[in-house]
N, C-alpha and C. Protein backbone atom coordinates (compact mmCIF):
# COMPACT_ATOMS: atom_id res chain seq x y z
N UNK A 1 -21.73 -6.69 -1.52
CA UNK A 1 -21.31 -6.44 -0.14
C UNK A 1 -22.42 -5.79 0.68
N UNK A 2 -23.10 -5.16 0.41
CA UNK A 2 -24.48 -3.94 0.85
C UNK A 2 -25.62 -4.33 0.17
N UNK A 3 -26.06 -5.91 0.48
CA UNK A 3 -27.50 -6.23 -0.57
C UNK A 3 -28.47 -4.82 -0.17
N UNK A 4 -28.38 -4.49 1.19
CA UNK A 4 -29.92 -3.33 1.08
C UNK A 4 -29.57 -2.09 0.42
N UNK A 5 -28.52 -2.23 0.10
CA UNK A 5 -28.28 -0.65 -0.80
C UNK A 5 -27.78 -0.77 -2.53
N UNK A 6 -28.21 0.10 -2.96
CA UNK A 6 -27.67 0.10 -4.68
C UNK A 6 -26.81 1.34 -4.86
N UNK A 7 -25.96 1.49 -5.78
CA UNK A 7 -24.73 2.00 -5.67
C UNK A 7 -25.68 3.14 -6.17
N UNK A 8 -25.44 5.10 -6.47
CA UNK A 8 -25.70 5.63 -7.00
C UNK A 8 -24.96 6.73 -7.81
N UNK A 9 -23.78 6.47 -7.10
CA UNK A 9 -22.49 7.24 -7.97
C UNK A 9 -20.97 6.80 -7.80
N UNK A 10 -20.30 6.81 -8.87
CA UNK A 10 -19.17 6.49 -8.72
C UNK A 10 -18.47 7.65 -8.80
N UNK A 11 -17.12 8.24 -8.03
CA UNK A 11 -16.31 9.62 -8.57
C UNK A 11 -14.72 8.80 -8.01
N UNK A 12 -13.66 9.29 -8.68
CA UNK A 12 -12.63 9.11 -8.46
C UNK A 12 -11.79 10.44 -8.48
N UNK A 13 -11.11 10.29 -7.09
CA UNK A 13 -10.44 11.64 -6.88
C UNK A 13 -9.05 11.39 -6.63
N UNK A 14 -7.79 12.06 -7.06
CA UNK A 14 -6.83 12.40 -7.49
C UNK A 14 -6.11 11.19 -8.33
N UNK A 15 -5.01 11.27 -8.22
CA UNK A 15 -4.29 9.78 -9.09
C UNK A 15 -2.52 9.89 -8.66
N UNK A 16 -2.70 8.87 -8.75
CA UNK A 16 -1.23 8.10 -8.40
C UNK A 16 -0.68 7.27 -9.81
N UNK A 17 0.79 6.85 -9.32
CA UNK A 17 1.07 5.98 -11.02
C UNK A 17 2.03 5.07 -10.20
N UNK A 18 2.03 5.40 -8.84
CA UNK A 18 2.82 4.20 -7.77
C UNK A 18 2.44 3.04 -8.25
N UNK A 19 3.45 1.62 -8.53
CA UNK A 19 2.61 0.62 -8.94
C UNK A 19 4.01 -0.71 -8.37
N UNK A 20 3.97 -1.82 -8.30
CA UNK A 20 5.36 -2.49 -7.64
C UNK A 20 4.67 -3.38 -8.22
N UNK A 21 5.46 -4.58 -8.33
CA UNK A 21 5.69 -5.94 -9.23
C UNK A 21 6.06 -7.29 -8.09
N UNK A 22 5.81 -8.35 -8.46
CA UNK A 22 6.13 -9.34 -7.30
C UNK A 22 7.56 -9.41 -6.76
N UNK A 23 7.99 -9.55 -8.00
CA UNK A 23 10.30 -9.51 -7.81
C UNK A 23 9.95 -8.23 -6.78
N UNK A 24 10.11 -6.87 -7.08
CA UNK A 24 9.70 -6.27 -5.60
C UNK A 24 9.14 -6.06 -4.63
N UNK A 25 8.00 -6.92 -4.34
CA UNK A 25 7.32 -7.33 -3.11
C UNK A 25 8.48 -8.31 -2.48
N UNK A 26 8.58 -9.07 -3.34
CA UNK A 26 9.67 -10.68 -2.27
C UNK A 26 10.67 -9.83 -1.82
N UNK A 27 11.50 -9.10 -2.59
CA UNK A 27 13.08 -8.55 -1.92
C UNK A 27 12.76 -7.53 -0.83
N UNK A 28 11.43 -6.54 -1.02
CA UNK A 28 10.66 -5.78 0.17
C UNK A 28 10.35 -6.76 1.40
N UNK A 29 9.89 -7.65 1.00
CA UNK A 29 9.53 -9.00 2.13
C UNK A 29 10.95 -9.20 2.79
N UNK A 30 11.53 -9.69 2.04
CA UNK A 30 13.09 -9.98 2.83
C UNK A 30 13.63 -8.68 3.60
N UNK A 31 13.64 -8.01 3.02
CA UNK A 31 14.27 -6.84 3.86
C UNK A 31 13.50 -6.67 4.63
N UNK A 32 12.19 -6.99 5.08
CA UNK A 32 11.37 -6.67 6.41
C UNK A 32 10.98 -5.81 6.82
N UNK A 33 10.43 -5.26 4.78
CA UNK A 33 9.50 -3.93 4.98
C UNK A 33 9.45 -2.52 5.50
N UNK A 34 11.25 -2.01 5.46
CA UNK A 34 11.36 -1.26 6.34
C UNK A 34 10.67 0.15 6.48
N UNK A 35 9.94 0.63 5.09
CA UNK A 35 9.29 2.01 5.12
C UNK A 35 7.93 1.71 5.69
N UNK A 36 7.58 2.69 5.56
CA UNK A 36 6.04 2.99 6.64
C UNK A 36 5.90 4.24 7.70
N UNK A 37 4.28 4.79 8.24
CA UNK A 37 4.25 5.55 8.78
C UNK A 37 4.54 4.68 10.38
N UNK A 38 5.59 4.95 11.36
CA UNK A 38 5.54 4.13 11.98
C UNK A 38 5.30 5.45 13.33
N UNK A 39 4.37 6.20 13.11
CA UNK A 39 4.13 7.41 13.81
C UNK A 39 2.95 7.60 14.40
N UNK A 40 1.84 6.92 13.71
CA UNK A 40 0.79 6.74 14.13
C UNK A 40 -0.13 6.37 15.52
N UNK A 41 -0.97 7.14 15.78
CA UNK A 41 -1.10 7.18 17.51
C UNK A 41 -1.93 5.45 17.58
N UNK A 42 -3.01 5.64 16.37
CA UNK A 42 -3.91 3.81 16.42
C UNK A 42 -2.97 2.76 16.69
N UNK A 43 -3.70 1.83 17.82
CA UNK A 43 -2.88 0.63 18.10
C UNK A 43 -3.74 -0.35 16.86
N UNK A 44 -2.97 -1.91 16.66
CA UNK A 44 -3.28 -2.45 15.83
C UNK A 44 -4.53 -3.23 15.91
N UNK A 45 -5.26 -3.11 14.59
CA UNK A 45 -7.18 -3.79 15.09
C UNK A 45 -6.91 -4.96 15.33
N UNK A 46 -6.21 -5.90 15.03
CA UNK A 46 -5.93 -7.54 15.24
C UNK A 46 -5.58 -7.87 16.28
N UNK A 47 -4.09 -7.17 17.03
CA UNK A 47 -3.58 -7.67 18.32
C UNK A 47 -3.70 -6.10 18.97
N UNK A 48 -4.11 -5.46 18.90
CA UNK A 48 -3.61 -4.34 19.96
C UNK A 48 -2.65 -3.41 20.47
N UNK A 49 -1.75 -4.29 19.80
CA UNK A 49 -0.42 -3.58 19.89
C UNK A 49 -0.09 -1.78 19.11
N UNK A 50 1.22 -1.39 20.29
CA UNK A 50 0.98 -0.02 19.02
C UNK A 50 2.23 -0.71 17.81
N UNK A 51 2.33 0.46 17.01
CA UNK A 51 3.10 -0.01 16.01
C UNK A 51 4.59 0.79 16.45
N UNK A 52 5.52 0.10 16.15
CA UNK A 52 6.89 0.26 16.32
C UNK A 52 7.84 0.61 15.65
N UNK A 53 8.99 1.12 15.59
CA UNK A 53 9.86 1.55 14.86
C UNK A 53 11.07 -0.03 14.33
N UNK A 54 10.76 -0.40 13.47
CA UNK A 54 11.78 -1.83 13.36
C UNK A 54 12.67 -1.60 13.77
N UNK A 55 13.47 -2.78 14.19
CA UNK A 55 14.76 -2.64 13.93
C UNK A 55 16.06 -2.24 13.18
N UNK A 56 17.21 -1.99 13.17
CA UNK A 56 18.38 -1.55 12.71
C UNK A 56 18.20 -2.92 11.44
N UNK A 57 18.25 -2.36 9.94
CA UNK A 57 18.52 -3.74 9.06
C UNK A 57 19.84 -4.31 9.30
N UNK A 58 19.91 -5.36 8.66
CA UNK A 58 21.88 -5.84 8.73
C UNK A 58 21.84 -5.73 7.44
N UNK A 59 23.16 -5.91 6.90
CA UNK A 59 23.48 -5.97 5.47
C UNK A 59 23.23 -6.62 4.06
N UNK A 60 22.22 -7.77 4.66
CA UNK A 60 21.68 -8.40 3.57
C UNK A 60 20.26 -8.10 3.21
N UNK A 61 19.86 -7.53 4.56
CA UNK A 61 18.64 -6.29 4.25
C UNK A 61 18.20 -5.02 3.36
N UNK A 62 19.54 -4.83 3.70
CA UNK A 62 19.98 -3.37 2.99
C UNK A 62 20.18 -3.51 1.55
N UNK A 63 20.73 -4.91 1.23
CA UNK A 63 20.72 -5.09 -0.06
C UNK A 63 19.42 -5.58 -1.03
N UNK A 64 18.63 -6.00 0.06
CA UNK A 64 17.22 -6.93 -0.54
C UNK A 64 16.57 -5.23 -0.62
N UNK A 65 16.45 -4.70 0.27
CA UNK A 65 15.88 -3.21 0.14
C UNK A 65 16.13 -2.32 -1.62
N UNK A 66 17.76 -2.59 -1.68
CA UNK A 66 18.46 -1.42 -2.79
C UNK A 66 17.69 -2.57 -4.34
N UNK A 67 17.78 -3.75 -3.93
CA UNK A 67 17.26 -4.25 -5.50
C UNK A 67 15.56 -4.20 -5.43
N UNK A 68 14.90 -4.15 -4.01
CA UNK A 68 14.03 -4.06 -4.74
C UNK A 68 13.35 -2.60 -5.06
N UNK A 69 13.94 -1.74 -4.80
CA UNK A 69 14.10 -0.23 -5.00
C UNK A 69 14.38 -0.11 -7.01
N UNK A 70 15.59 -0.53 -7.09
CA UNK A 70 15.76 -1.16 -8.28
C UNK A 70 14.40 -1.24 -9.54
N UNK A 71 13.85 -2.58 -9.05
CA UNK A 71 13.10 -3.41 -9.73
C UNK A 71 11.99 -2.22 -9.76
N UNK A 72 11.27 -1.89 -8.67
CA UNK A 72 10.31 -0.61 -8.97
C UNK A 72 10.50 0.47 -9.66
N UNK A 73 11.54 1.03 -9.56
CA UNK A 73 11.83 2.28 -10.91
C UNK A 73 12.26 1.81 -11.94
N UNK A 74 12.55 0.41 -12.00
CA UNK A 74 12.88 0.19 -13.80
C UNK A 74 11.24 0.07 -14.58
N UNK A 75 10.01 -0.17 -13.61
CA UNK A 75 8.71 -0.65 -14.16
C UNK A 75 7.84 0.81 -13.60
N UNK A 76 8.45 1.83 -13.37
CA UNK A 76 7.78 3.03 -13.15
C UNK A 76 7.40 3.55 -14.62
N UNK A 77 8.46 3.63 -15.64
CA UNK A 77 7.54 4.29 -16.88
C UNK A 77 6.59 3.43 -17.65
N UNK A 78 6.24 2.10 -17.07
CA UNK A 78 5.62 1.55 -17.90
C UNK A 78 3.99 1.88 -16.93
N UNK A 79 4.31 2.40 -15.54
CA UNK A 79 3.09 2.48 -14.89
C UNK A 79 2.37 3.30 -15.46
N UNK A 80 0.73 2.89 -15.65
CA UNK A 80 -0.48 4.11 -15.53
C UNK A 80 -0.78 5.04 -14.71
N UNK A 81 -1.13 5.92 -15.03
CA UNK A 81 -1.93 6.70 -13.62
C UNK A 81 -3.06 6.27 -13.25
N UNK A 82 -3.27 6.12 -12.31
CA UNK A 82 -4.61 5.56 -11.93
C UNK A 82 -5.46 6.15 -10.38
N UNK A 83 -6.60 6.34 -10.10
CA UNK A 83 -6.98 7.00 -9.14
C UNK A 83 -6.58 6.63 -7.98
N UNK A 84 -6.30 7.80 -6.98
CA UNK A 84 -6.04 7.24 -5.88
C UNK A 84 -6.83 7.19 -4.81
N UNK A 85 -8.11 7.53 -5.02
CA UNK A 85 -9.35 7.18 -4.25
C UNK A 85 -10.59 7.07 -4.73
N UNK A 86 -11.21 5.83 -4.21
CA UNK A 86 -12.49 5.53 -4.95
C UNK A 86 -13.82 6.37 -4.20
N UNK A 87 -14.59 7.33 -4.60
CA UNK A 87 -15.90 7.29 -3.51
C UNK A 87 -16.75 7.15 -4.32
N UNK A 88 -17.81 6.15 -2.87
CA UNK A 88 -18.97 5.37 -3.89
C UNK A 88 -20.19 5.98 -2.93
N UNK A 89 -20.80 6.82 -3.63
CA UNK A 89 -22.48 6.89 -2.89
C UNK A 89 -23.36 5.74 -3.06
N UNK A 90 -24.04 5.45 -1.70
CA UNK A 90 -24.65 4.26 -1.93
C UNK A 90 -26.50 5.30 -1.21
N UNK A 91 -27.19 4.24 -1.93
CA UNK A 91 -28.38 4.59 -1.13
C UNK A 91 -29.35 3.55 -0.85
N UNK A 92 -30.13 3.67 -0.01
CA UNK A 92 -30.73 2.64 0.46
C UNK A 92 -32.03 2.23 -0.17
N UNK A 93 -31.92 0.92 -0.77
CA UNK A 93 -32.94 0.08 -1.64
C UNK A 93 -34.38 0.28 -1.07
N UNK A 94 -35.18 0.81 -1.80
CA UNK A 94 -37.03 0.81 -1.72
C UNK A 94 -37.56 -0.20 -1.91
């Protein structure tokens, strides 16, 4: 990604074990994604827009929401911990 630079350190700082599976992405998809920071002052880099508070779900939302809520804590003890931020020092190639 950075041909004029070579990496010179890798560190990883804190860790997470948050981890979701496709079966709970699709039923999150259907329900239409309802969590998020929807507080944020940045408008969006693509269209501009600010970001919004969704709409009220209806009831088949609510249910695509509760299974895929479901599906993520049945595959939580099998999750790793894994870092939750990468920082990479880079420096610039001689």
């Amino acid at each position: 990604m950075f041909p004029l630079f070579s990496c010179r350190e890798v560190t990883y700082v804190g860790e997470a074990d948050a981890s979701t599976n496709a079966m709970a992405v699709f039923f999150m998809d259907l329900a239409g994604n309802p969590y998020g920071t929807y507080d944020q002052e940045e408008a969006c880099i693509h269209c501009g827009e600010m970001l919004k508070i969704p709409p009220e779900r209806n009831l088949a939302q609510k249910i695509f929401t509760r299974v895929a809520s479901y599906l993520q804590r049945a595959q939580k003890p099998l999750a790793k911990p894994h870092p939750n931020w990468i920082h990479i020092l880079f420096e610039k190639a001689e």
